[in-house]
Each structure stands twice: as structure tokens, then as C-alpha cells.
N, C-alpha and C. Protein backbone atom coordinates (compact mmCIF):
# COMPACT_ATOMS: atom_id res chain seq x y z
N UNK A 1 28.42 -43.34 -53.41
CA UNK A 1 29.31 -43.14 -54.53
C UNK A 1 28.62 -42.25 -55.55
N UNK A 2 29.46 -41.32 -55.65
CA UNK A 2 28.83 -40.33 -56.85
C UNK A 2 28.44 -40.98 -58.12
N UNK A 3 27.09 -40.06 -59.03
CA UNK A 3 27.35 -40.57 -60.55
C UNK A 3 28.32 -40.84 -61.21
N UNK A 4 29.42 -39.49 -61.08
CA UNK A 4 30.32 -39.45 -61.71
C UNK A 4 31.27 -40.44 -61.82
N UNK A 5 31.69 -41.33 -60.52
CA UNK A 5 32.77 -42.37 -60.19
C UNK A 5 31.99 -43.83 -60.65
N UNK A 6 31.17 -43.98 -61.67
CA UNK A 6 30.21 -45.11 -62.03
C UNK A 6 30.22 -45.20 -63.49
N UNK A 7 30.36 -46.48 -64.01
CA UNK A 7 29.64 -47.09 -65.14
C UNK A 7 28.51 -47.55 -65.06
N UNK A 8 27.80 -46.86 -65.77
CA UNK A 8 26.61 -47.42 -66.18
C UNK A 8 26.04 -47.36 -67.24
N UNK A 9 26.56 -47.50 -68.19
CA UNK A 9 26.67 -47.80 -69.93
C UNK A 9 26.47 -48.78 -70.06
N UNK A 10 25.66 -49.57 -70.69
CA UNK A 10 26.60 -51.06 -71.42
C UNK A 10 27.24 -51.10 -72.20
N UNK A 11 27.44 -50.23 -72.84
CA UNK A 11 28.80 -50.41 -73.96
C UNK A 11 29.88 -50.36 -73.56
N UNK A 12 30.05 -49.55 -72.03
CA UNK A 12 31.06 -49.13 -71.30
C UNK A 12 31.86 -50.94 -70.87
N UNK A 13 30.47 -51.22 -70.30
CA UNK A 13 30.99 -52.53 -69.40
C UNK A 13 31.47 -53.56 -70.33
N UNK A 14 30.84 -53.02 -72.09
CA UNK A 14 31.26 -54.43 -72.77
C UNK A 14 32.54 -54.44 -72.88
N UNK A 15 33.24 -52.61 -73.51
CA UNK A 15 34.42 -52.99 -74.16
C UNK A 15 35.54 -53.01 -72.75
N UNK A 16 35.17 -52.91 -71.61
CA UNK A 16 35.86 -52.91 -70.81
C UNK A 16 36.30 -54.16 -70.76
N UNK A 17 35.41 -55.11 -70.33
CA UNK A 17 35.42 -56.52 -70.35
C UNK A 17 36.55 -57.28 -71.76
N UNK A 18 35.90 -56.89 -72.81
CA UNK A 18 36.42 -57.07 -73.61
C UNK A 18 37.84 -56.93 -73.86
N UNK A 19 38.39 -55.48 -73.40
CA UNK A 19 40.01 -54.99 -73.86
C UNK A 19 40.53 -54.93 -72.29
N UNK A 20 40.43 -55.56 -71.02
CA UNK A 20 40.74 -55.33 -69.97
C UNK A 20 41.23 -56.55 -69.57
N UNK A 21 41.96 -56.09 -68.35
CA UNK A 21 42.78 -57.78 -67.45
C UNK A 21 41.65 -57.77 -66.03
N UNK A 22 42.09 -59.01 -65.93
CA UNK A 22 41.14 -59.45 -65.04
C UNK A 22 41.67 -59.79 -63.41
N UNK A 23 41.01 -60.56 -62.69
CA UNK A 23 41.27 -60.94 -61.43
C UNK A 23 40.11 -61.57 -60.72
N UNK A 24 40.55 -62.56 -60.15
CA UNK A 24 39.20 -63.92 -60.06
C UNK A 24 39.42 -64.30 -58.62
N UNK A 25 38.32 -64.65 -57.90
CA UNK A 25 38.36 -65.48 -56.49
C UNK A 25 36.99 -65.97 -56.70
N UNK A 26 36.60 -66.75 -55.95
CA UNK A 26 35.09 -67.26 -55.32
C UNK A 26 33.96 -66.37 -55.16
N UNK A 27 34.19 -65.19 -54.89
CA UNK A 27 33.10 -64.53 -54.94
C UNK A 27 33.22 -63.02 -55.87
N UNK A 28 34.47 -62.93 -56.48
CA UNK A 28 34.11 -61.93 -57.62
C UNK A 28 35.32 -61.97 -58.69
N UNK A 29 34.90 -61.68 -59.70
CA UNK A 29 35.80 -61.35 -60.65
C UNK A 29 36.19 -60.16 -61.18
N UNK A 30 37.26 -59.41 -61.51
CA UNK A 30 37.43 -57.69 -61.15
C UNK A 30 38.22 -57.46 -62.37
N UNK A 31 37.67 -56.94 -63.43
CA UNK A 31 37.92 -56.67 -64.98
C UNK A 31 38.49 -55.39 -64.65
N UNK A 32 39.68 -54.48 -64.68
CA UNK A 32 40.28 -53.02 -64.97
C UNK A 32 41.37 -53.22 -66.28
N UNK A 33 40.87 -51.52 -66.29
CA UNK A 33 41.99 -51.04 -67.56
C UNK A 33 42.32 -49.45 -66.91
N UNK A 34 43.71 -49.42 -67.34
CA UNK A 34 43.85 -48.04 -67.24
C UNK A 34 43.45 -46.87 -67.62
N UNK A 35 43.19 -45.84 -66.83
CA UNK A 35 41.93 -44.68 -67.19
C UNK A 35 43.39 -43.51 -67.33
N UNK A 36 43.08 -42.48 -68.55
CA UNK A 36 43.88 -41.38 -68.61
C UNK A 36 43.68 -40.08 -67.31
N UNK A 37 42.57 -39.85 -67.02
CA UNK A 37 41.78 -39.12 -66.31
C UNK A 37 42.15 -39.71 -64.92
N UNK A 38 41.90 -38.17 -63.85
CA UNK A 38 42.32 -38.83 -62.94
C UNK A 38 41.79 -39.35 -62.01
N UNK A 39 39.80 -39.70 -61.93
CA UNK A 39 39.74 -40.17 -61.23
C UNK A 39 39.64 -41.57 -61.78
N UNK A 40 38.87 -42.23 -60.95
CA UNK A 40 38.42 -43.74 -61.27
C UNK A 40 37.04 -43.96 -61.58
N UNK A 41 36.57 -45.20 -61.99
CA UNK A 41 34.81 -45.46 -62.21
C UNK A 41 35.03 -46.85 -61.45
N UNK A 42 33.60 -47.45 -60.98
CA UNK A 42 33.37 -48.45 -60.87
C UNK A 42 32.15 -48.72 -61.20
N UNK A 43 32.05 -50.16 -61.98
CA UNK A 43 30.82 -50.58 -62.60
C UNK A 43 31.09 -52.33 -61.69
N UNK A 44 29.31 -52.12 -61.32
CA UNK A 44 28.87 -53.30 -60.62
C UNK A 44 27.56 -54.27 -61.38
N UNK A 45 28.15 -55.55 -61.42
CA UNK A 45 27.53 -56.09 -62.22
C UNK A 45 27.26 -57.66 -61.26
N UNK A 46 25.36 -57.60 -61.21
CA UNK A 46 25.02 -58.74 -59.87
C UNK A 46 24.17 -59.85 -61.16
N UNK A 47 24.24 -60.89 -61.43
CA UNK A 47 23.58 -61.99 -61.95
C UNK A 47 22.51 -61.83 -61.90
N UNK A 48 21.16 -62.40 -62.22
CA UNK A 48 20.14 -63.39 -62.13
C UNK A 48 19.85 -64.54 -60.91
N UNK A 49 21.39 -65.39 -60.84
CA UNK A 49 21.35 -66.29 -60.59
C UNK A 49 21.63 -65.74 -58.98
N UNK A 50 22.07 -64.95 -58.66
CA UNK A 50 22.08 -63.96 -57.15
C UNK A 50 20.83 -64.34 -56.12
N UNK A 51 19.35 -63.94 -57.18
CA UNK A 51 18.64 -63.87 -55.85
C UNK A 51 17.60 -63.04 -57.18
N UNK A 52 16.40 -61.82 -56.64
CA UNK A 52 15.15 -61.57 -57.26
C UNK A 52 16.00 -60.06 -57.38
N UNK A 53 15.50 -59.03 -57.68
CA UNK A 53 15.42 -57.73 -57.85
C UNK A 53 15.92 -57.27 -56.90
N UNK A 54 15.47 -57.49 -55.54
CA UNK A 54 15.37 -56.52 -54.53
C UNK A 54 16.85 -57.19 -53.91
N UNK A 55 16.79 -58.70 -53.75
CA UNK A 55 18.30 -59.07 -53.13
C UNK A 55 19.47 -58.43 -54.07
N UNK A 56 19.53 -58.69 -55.56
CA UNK A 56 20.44 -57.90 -56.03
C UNK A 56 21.02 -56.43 -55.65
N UNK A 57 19.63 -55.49 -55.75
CA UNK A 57 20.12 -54.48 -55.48
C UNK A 57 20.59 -54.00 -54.46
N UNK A 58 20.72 -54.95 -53.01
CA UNK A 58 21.22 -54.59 -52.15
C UNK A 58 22.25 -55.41 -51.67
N UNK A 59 22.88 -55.89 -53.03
CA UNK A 59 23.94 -56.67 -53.07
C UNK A 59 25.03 -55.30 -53.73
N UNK A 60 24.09 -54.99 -54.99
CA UNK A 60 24.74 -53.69 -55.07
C UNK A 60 25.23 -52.77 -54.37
N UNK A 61 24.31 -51.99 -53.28
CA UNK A 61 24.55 -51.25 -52.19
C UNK A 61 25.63 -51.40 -51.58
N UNK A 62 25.53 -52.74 -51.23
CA UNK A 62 26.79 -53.25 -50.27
C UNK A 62 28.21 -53.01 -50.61
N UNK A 63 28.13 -53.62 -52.18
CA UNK A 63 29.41 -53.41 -53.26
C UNK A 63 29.95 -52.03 -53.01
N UNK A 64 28.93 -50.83 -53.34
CA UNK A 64 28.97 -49.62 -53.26
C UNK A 64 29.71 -48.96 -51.85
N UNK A 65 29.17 -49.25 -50.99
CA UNK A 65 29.51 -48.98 -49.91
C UNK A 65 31.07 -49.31 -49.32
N UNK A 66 31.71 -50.60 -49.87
CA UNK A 66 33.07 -51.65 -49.52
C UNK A 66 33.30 -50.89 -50.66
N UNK A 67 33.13 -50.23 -51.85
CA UNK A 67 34.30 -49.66 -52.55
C UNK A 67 34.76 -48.38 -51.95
N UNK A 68 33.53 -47.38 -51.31
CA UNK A 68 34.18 -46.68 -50.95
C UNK A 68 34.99 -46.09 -49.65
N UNK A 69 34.50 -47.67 -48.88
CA UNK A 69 35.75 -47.30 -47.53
C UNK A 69 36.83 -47.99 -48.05
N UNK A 70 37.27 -48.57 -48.84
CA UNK A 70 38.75 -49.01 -49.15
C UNK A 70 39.37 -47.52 -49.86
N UNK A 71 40.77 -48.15 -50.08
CA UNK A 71 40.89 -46.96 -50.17
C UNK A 71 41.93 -46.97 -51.53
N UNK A 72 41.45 -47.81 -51.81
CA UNK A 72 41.50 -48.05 -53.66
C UNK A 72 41.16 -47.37 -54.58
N UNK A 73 40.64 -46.38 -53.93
CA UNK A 73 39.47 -44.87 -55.12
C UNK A 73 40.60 -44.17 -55.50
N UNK A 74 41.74 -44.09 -54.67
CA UNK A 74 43.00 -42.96 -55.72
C UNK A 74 43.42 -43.90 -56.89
N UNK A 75 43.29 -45.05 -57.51
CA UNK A 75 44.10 -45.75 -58.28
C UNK A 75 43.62 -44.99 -59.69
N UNK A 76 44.02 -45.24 -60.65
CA UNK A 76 43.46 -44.31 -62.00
C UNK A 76 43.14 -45.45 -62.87
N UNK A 77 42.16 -46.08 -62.17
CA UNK A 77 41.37 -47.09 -63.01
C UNK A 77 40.04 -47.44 -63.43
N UNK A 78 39.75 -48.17 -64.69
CA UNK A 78 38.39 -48.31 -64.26
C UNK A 78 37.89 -50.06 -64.01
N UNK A 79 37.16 -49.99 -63.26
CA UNK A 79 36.71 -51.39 -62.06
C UNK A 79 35.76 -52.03 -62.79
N UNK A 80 35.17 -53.26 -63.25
CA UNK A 80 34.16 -53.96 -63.51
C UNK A 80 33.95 -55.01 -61.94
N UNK A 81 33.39 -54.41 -61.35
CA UNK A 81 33.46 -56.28 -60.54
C UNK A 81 31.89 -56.62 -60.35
N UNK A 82 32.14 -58.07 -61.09
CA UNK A 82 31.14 -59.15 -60.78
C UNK A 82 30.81 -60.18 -59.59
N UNK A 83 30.37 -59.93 -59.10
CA UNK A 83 29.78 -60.73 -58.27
C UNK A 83 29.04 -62.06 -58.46
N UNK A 84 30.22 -63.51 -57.90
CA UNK A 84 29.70 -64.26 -58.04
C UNK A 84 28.84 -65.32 -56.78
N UNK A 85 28.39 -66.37 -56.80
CA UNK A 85 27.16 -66.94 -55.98
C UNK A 85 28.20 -67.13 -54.68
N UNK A 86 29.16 -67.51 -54.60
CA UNK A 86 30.15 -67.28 -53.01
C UNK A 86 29.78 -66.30 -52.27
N UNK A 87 29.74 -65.11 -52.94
CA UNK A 87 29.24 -64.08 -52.00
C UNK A 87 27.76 -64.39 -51.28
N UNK A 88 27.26 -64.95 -51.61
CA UNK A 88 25.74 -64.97 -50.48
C UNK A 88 25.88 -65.64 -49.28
N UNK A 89 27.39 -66.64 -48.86
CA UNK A 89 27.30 -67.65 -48.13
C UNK A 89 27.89 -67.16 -46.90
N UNK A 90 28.21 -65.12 -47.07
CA UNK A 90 29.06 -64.87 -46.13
C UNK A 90 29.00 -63.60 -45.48
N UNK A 91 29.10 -62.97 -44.38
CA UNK A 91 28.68 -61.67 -44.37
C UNK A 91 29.09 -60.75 -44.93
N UNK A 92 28.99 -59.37 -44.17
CA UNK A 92 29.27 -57.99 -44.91
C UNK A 92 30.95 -58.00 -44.52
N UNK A 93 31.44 -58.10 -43.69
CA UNK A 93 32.86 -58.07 -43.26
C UNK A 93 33.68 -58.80 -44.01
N UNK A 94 33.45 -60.06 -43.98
CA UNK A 94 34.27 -61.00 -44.49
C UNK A 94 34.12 -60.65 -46.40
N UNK A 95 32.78 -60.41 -46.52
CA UNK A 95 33.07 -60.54 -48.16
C UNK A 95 33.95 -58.68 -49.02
N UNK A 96 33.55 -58.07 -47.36
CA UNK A 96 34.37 -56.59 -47.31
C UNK A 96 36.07 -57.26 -47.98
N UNK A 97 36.27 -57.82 -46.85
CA UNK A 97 38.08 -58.18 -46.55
C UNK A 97 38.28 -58.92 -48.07
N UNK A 98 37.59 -59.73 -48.46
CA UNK A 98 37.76 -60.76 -49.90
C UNK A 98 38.08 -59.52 -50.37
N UNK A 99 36.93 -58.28 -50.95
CA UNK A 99 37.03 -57.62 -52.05
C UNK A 99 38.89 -56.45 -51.96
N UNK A 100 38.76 -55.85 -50.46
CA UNK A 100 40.33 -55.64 -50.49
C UNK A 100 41.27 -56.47 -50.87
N UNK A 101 41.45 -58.23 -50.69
CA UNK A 101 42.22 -58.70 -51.42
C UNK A 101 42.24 -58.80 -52.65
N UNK A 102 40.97 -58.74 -53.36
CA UNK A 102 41.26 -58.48 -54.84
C UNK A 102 41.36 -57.05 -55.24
N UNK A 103 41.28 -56.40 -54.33
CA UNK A 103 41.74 -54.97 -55.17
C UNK A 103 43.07 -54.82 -55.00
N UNK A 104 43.84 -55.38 -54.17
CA UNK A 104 45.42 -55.81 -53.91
C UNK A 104 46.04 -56.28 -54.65
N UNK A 105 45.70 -57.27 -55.38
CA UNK A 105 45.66 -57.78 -56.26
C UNK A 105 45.67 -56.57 -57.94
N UNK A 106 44.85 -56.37 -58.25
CA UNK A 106 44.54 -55.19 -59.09
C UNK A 106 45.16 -54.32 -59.36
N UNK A 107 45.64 -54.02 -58.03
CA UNK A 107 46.90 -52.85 -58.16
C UNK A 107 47.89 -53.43 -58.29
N UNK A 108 48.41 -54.67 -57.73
CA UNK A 108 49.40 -55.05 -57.92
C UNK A 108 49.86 -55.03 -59.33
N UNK A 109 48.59 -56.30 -59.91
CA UNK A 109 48.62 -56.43 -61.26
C UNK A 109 48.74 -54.73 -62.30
N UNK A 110 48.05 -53.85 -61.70
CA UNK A 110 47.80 -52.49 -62.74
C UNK A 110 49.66 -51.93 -62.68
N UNK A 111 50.10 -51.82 -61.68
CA UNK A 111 51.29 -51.16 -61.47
C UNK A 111 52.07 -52.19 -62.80
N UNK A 112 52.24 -53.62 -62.51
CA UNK A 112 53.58 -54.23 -63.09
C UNK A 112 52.88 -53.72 -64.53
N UNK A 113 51.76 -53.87 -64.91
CA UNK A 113 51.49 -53.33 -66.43
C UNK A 113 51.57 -51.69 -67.11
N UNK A 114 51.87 -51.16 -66.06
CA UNK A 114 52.35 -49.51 -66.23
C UNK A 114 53.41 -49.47 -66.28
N UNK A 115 54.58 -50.65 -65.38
CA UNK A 115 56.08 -50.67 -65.85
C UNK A 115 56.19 -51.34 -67.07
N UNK A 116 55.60 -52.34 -67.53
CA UNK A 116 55.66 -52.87 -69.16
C UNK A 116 55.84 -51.76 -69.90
N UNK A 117 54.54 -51.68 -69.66
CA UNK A 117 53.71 -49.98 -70.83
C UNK A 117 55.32 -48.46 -71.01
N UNK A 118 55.82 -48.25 -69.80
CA UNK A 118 56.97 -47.51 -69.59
C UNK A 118 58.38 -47.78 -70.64
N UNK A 119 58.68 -49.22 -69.84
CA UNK A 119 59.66 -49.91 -71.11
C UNK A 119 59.31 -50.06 -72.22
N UNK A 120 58.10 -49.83 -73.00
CA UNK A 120 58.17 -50.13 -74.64
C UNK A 120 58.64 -48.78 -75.45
């Protein structure tokens, strides 16, 4: 995944968190807001409570990798997803398939809030 398609600010991730809708399962929680611009960002965010340095970051990798074979990268959003302790109990496939259902989810949710946003 390019620089460019990434948060890595913290101010980025705060006010995202902050002014954004969410989406929750067992192993992640997935903060977006709508981006004017047309591509997308994604910011990945792994605990403490995960594992040491080195397991994180290749918890990261993984993240990295399942965002960009889905095919969720045309949406015009920007992504926070957290990763919570569910994810360690399961492989690369299965926690692949979780994260497409919450990006299903995401869009679902992003679309009905672009028809709100339309009607006001």
C-alpha cells in the first residue's frame, strides 16, 4: 500500500475517531468518514495488548495486505481499523473474510449516510 493511501498522523487518527461512524465485530472496529478527494486512506491501529513490537507489526502487514486485495479501495473514504485480541485466535483467511464483512458493512453504512447527507 502506497504512502499516499495511509494515515499516519495522530491528529489524523484522533479527529477521525472523534467526528466519524463506526463498525464493530470481535476482532476489529472500523471508524470512516467521508473523504472529498477521490481516493481513500487507511490508518491501522494494533494495541499493546496484541503481542511485543515485532508481532504487531506483522499484524500490521497482514492488515495491509487484506486491504488491498479487497476491493473496497474505490470507496471515497477514510478507514481507521483497530484491531482487536480476537484476531490472534485465527488465521490469515478467516480473519481476511471477517475484515470483508466489515467493510460490507461500511459501505453499506457510508452509502445510507450519503443518501441522508443528499436529502438535507
Amino acid at each position: 500500500m502506497k504512502k499516499e493511501r495511509r494515515i499516519t498522523k495522530n491528529e489524523e487518527f484522533q479527529e477521525i475517531i472523534k467526528n466519524a461512524t463506526y463498525a464493530s465485530s470481535e476482532k476489529y472496529v472500523v471508524y470512516f468518514r467521508n473523504r472529498k478527494e477521490n481516493n481513500n486512506r487507511v490508518g491501522i491501529s494494533v494495541g499493546k495488548k496484541l503481542g511485543k513490537a515485532v508481532d504487531r507489526n506483522k499484524i500490521k502487514r497482514q492488515l495491509r495486505m487484506m486491504v488491498q486485495e479487497t476491493e473496497y479501495l474505490s470507496m471515497e473514504l477514510d478507514f481507521i481499523i483497530i484491531v482487536r485480541k480476537g484476531y490472534l485466535g485465527d488465521n490469515y483467511d478467516i480473519n481476511k473474510k471477517c475484515l470483508e464483512n466489515m467493510l460490507k458493512k461500511v459501505k453499506i453504512r457510508a452509502c445510507s449516510d450519503r443518501k441522508g447527507e443528499m436529502k438535507e
